[in-house]
PDB file of N, CA and C in Angstrom:
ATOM      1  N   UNK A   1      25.883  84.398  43.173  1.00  0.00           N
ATOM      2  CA  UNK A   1      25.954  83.573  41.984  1.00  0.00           C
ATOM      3  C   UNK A   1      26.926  82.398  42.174  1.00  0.00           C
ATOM      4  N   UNK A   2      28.138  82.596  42.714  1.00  0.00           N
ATOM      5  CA  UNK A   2      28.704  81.480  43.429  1.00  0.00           C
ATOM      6  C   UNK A   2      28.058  79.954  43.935  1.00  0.00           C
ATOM      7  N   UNK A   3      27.259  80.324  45.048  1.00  0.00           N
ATOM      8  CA  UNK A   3      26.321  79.861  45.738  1.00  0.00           C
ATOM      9  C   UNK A   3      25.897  78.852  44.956  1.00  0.00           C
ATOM     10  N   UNK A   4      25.140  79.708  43.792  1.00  0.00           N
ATOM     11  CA  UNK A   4      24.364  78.637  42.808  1.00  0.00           C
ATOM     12  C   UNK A   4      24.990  78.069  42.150  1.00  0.00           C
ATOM     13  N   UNK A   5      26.352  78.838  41.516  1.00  0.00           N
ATOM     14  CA  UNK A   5      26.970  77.590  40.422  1.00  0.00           C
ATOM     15  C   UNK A   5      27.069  76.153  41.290  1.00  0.00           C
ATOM     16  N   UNK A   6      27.789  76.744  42.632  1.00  0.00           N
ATOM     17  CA  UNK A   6      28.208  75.422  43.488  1.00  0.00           C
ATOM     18  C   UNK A   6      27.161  74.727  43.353  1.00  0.00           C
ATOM     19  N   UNK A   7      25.660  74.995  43.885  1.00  0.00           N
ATOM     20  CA  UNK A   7      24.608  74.009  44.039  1.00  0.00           C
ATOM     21  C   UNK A   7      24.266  73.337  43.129  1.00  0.00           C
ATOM     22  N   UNK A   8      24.299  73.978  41.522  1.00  0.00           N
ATOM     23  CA  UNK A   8      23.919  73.111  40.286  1.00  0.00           C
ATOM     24  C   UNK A   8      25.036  71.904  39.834  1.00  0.00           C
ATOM     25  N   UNK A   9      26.847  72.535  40.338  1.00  0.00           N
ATOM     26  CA  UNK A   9      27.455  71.614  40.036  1.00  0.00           C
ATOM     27  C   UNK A   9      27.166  69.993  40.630  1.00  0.00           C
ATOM     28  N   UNK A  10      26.463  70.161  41.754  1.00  0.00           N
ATOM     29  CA  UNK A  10      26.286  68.937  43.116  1.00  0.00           C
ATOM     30  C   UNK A  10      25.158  68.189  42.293  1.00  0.00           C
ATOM     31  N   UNK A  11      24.359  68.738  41.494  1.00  0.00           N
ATOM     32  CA  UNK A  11      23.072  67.708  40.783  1.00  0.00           C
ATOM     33  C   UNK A  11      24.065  67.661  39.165  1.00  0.00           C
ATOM     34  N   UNK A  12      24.892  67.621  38.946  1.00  0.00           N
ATOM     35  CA  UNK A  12      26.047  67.394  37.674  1.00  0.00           C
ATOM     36  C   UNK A  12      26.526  65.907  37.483  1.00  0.00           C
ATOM     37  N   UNK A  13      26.402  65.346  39.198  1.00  0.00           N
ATOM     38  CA  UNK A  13      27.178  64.095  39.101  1.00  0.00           C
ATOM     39  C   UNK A  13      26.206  63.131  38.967  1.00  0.00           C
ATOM     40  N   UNK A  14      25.872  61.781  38.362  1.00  0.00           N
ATOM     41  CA  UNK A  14      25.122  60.489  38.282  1.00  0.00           C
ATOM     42  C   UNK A  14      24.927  60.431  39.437  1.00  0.00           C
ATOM     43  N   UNK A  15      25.887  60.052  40.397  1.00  0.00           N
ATOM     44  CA  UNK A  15      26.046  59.598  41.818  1.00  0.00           C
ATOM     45  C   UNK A  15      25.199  59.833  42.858  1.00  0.00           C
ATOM     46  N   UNK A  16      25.594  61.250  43.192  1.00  0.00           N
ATOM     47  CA  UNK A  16      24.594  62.162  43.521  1.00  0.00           C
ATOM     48  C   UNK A  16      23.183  62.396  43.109  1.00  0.00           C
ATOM     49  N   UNK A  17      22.824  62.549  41.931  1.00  0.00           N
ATOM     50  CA  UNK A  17      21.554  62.350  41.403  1.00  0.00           C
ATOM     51  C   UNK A  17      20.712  61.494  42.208  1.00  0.00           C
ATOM     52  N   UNK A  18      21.229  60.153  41.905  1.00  0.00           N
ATOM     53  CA  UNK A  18      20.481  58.886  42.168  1.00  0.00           C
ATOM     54  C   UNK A  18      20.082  58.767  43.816  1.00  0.00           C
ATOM     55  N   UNK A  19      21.740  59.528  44.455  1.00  0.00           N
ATOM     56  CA  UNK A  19      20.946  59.603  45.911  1.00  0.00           C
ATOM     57  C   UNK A  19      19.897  60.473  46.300  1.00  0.00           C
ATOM     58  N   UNK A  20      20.144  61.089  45.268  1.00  0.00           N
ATOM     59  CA  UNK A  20      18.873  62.829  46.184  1.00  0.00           C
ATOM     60  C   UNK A  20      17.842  62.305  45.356  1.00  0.00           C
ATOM     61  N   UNK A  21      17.941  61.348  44.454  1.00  0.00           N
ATOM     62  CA  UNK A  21      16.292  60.748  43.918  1.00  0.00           C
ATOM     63  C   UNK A  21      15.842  59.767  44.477  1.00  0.00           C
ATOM     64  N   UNK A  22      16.458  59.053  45.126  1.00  0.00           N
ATOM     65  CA  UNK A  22      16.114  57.713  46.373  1.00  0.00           C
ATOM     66  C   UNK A  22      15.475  58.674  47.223  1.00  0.00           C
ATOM     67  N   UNK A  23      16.556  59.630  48.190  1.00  0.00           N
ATOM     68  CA  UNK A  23      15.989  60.534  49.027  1.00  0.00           C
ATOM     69  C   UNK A  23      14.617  61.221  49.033  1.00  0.00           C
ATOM     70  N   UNK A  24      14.722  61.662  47.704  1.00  0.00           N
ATOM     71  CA  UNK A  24      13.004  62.095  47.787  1.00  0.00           C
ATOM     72  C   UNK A  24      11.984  61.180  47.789  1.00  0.00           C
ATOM     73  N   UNK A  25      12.068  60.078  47.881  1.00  0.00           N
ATOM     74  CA  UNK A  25      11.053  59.367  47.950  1.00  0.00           C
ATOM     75  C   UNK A  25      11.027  58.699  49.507  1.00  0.00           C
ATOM     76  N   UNK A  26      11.897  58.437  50.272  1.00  0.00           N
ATOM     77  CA  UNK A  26      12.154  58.382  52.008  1.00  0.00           C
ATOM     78  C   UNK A  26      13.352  58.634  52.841  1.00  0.00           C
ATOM     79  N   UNK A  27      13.470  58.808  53.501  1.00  0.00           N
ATOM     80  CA  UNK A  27      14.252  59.243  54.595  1.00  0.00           C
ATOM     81  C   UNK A  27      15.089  57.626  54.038  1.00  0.00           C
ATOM     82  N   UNK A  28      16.394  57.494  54.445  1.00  0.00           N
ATOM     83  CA  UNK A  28      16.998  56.006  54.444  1.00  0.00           C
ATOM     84  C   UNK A  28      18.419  56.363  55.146  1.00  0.00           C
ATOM     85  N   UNK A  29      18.781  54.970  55.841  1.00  0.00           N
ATOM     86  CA  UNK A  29      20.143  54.961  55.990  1.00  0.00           C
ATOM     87  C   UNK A  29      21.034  54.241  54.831  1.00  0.00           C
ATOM     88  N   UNK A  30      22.288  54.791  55.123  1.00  0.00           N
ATOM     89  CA  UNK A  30      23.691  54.309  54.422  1.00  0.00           C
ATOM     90  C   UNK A  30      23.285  52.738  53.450  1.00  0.00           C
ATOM     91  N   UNK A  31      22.931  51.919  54.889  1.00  0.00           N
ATOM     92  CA  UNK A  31      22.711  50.484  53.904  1.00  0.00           C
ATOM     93  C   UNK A  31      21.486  50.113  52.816  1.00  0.00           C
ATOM     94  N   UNK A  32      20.486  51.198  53.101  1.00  0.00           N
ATOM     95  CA  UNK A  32      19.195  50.746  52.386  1.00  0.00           C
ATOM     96  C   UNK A  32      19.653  51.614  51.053  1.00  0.00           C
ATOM     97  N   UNK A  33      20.827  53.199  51.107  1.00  0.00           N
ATOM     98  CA  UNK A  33      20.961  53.468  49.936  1.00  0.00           C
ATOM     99  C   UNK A  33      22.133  52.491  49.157  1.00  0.00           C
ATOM    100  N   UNK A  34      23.100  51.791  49.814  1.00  0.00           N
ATOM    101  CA  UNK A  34      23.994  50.988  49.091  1.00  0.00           C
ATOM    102  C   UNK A  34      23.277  49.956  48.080  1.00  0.00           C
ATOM    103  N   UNK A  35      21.999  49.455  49.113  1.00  0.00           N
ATOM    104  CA  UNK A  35      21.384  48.278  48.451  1.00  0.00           C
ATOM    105  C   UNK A  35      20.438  48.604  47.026  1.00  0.00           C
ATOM    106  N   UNK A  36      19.987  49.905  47.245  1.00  0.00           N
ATOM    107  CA  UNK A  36      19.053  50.640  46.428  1.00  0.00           C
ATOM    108  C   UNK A  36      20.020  50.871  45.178  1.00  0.00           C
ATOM    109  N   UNK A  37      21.002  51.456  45.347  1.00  0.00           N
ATOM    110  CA  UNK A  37      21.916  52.018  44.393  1.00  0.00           C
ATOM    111  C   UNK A  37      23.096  50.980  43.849  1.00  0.00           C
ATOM    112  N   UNK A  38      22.690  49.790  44.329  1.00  0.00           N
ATOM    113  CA  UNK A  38      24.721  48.653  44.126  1.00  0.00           C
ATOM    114  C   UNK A  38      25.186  49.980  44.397  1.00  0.00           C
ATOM    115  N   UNK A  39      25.665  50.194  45.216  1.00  0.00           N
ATOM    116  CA  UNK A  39      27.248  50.418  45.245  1.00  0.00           C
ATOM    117  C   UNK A  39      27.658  50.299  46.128  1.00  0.00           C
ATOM    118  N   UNK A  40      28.889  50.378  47.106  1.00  0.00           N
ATOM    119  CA  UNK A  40      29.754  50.407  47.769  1.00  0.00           C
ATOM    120  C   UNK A  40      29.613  51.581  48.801  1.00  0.00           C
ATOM    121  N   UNK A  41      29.352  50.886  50.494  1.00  0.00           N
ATOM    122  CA  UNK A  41      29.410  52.287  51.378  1.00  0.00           C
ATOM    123  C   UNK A  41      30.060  53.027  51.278  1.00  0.00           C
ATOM    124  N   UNK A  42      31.914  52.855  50.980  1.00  0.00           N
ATOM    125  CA  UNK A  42      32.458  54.491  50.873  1.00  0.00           C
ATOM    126  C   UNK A  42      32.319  55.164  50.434  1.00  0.00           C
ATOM    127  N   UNK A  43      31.449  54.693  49.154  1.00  0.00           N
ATOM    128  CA  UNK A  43      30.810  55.652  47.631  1.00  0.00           C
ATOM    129  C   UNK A  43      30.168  56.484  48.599  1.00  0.00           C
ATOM    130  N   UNK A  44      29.023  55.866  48.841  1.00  0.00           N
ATOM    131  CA  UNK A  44      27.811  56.394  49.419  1.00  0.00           C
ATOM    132  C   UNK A  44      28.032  56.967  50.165  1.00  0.00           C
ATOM    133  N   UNK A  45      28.986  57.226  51.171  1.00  0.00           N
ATOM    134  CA  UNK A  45      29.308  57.591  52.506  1.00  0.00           C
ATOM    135  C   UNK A  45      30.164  59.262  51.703  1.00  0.00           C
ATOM    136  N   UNK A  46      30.873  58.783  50.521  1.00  0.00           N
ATOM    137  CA  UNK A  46      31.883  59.783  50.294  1.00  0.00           C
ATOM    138  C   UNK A  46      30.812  61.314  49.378  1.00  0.00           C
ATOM    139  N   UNK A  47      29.565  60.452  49.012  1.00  0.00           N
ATOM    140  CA  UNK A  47      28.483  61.741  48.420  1.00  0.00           C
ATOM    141  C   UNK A  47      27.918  62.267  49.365  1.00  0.00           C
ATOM    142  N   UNK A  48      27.232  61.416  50.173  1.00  0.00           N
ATOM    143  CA  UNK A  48      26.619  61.781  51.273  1.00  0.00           C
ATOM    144  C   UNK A  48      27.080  62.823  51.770  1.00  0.00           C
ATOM    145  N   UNK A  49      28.106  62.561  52.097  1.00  0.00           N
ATOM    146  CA  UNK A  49      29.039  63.685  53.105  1.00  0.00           C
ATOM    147  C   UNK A  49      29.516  65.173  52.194  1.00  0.00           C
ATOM    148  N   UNK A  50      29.626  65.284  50.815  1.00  0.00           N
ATOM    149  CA  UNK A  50      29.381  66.444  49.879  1.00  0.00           C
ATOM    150  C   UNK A  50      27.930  66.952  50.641  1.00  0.00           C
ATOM    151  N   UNK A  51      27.298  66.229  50.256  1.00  0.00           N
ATOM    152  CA  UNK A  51      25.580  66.994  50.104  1.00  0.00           C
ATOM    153  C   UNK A  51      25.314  67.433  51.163  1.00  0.00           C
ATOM    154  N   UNK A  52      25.686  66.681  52.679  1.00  0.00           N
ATOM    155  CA  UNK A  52      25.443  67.370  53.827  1.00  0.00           C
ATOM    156  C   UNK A  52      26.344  68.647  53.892  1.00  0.00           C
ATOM    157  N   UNK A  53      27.389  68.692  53.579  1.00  0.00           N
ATOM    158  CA  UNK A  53      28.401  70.049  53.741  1.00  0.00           C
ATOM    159  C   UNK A  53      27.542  70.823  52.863  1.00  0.00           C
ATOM    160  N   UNK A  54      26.809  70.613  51.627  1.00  0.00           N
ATOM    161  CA  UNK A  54      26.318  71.432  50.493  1.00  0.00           C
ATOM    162  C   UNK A  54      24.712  71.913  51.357  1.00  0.00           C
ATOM    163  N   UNK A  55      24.406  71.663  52.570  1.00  0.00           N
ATOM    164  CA  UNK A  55      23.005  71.881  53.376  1.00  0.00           C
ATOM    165  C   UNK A  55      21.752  71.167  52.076  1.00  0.00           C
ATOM    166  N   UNK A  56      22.300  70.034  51.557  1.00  0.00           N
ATOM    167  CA  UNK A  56      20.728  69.760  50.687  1.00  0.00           C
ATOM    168  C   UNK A  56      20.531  68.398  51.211  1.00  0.00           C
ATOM    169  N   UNK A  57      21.317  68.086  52.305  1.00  0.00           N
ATOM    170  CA  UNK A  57      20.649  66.429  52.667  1.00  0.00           C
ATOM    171  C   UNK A  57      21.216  67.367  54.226  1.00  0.00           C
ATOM    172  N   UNK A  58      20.219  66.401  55.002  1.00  0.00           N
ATOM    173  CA  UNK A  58      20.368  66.388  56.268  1.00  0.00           C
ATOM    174  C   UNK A  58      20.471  64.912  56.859  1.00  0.00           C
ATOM    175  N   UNK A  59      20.876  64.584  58.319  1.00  0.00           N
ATOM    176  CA  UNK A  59      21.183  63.237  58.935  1.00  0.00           C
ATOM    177  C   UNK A  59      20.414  63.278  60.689  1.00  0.00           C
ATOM    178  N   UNK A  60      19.684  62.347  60.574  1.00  0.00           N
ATOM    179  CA  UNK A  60      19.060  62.039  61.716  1.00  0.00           C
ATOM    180  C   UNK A  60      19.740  60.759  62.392  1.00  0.00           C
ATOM    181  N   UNK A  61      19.712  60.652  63.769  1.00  0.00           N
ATOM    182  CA  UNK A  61      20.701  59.797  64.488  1.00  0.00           C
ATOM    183  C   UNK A  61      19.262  58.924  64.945  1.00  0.00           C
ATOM    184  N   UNK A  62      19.361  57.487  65.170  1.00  0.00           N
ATOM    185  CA  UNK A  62      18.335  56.731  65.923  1.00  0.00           C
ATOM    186  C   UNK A  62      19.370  55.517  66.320  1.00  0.00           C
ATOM    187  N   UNK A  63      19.314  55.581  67.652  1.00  0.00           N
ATOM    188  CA  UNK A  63      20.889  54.566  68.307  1.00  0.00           C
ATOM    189  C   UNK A  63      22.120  54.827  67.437  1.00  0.00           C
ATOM    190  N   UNK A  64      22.264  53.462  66.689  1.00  0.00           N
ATOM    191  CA  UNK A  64      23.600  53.712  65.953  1.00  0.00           C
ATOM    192  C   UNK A  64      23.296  53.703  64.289  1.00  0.00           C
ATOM    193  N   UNK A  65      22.352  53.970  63.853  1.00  0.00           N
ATOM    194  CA  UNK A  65      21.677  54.016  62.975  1.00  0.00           C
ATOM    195  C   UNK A  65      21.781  55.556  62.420  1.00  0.00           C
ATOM    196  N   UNK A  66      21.972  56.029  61.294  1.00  0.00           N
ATOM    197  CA  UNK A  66      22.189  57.665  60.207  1.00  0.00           C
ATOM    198  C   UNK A  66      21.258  57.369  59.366  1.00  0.00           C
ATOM    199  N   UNK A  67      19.691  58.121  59.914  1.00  0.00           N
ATOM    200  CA  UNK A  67      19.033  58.457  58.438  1.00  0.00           C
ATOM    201  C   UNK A  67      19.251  59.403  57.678  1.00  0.00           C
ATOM    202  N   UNK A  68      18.856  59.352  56.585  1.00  0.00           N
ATOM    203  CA  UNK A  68      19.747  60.568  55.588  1.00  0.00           C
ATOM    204  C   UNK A  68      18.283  61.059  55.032  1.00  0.00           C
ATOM    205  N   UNK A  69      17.857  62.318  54.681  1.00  0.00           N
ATOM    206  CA  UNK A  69      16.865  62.473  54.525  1.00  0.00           C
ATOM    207  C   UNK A  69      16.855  64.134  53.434  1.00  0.00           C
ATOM    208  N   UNK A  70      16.363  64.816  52.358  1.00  0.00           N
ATOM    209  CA  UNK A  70      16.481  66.029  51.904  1.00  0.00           C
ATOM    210  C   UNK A  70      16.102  66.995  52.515  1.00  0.00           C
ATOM    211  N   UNK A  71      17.189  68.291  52.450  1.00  0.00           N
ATOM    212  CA  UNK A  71      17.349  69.398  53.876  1.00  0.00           C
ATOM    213  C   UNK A  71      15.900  69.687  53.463  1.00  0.00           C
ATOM    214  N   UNK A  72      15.479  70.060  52.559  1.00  0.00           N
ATOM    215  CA  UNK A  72      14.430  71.035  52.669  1.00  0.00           C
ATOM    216  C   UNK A  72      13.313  70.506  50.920  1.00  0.00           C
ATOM    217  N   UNK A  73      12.444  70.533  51.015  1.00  0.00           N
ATOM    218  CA  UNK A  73      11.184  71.110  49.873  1.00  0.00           C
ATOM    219  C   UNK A  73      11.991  71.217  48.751  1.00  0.00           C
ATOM    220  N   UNK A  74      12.985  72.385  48.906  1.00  0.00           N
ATOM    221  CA  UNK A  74      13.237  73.028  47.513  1.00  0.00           C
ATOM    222  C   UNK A  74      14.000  72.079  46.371  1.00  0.00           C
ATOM    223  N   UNK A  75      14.720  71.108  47.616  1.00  0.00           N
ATOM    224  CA  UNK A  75      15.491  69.905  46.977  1.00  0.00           C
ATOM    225  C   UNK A  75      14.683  69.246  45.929  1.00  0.00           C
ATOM    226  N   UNK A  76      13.638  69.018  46.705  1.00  0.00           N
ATOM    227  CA  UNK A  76      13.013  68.059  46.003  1.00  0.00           C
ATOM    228  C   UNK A  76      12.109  68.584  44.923  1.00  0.00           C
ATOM    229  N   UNK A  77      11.609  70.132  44.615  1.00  0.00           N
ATOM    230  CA  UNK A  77      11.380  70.994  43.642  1.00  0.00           C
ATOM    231  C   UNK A  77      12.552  71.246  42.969  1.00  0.00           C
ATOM    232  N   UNK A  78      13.268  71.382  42.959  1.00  0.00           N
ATOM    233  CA  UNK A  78      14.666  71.088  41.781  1.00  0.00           C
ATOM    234  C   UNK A  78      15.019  70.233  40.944  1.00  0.00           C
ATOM    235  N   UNK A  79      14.930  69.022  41.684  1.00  0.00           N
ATOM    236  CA  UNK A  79      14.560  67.443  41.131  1.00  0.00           C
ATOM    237  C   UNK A  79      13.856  67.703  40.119  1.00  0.00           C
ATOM    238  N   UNK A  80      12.669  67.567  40.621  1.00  0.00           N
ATOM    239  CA  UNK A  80      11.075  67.027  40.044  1.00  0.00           C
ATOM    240  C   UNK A  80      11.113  68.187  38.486  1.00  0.00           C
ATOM    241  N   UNK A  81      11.825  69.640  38.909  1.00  0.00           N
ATOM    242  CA  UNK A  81      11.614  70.452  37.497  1.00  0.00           C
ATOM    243  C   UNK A  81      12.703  69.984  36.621  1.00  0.00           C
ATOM    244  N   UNK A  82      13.557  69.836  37.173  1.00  0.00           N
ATOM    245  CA  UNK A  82      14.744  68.961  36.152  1.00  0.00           C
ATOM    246  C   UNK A  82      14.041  68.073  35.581  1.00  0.00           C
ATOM    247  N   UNK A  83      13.242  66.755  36.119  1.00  0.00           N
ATOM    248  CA  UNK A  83      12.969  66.188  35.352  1.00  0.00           C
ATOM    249  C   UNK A  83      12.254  65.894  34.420  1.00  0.00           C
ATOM    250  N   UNK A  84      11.151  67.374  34.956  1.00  0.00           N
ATOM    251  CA  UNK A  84       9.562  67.498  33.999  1.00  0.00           C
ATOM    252  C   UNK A  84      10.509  68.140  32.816  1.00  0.00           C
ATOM    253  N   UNK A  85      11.646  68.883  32.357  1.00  0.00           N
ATOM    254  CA  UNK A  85      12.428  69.135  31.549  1.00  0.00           C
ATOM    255  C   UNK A  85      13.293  67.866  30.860  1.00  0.00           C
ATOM    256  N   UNK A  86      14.352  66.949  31.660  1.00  0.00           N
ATOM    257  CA  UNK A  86      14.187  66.132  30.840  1.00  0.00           C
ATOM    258  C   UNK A  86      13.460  65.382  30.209  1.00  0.00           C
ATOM    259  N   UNK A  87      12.112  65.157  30.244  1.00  0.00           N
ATOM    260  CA  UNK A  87      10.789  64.120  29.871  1.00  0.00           C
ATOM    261  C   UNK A  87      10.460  64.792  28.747  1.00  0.00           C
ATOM    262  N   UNK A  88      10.417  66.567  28.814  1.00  0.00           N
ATOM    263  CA  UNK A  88       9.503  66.902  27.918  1.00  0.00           C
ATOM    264  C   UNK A  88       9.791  66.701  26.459  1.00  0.00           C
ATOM    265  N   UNK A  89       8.574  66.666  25.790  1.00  0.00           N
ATOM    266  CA  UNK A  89       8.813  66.232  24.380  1.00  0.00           C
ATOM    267  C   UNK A  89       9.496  67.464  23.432  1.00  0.00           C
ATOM    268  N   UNK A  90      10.716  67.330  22.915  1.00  0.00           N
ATOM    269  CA  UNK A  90      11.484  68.064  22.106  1.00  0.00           C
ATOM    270  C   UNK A  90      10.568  68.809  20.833  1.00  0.00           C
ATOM    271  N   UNK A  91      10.890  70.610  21.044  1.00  0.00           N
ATOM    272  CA  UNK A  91      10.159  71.250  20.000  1.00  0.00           C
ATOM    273  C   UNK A  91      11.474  71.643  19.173  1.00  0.00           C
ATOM    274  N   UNK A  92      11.004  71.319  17.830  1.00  0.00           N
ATOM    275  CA  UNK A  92      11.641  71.612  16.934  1.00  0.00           C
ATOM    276  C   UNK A  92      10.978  72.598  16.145  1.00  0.00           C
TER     277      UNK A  92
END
């Protein structure tokens, strides 16, 4: 149960969000998420580096180039049900 609190706290932050929702849509490096997201590489560099320690983003090397890409499926099924939940229309 640990495990999971940790993993739900990591989709808690805006920051994070926005990268693992870029992510699911392509593999990218550092600069294509700065440009995607305005913000600032250390930002980006300083989530990034959470999520890889957290095993839900992974990093591919090509020369001097870091693609950043989601570890696995389930990432991106976590996402997608989060959001079919936020969308859905409120029962009262």
């Amino acid at each position: 149960m640990y495990e999971l609190a940790n993993l739900l706290k990591l989709f808690g932050d805006n920051t994070r969000v926005r990268i693992l929702w870029a992510l699911s849509e392509s593999e990218m490096c550092v600069c294509d998420l700065c440009a995607l997201l305005q913000m600032k590489q250390p930002a980006v560099l300083h989530q990034l580096k959470n999520l890889k320690q957290s095993r839900i983003v992974k990093a591919r090397r090509n020369g001097k180039v870091i693609y950043y890409s989601l570890a696995d499926e389930h990432i991106r099924q976590l996402l997608t049900l989060a959001m079919d939940h936020v969308v859905e229309p409120r029962k009262i």
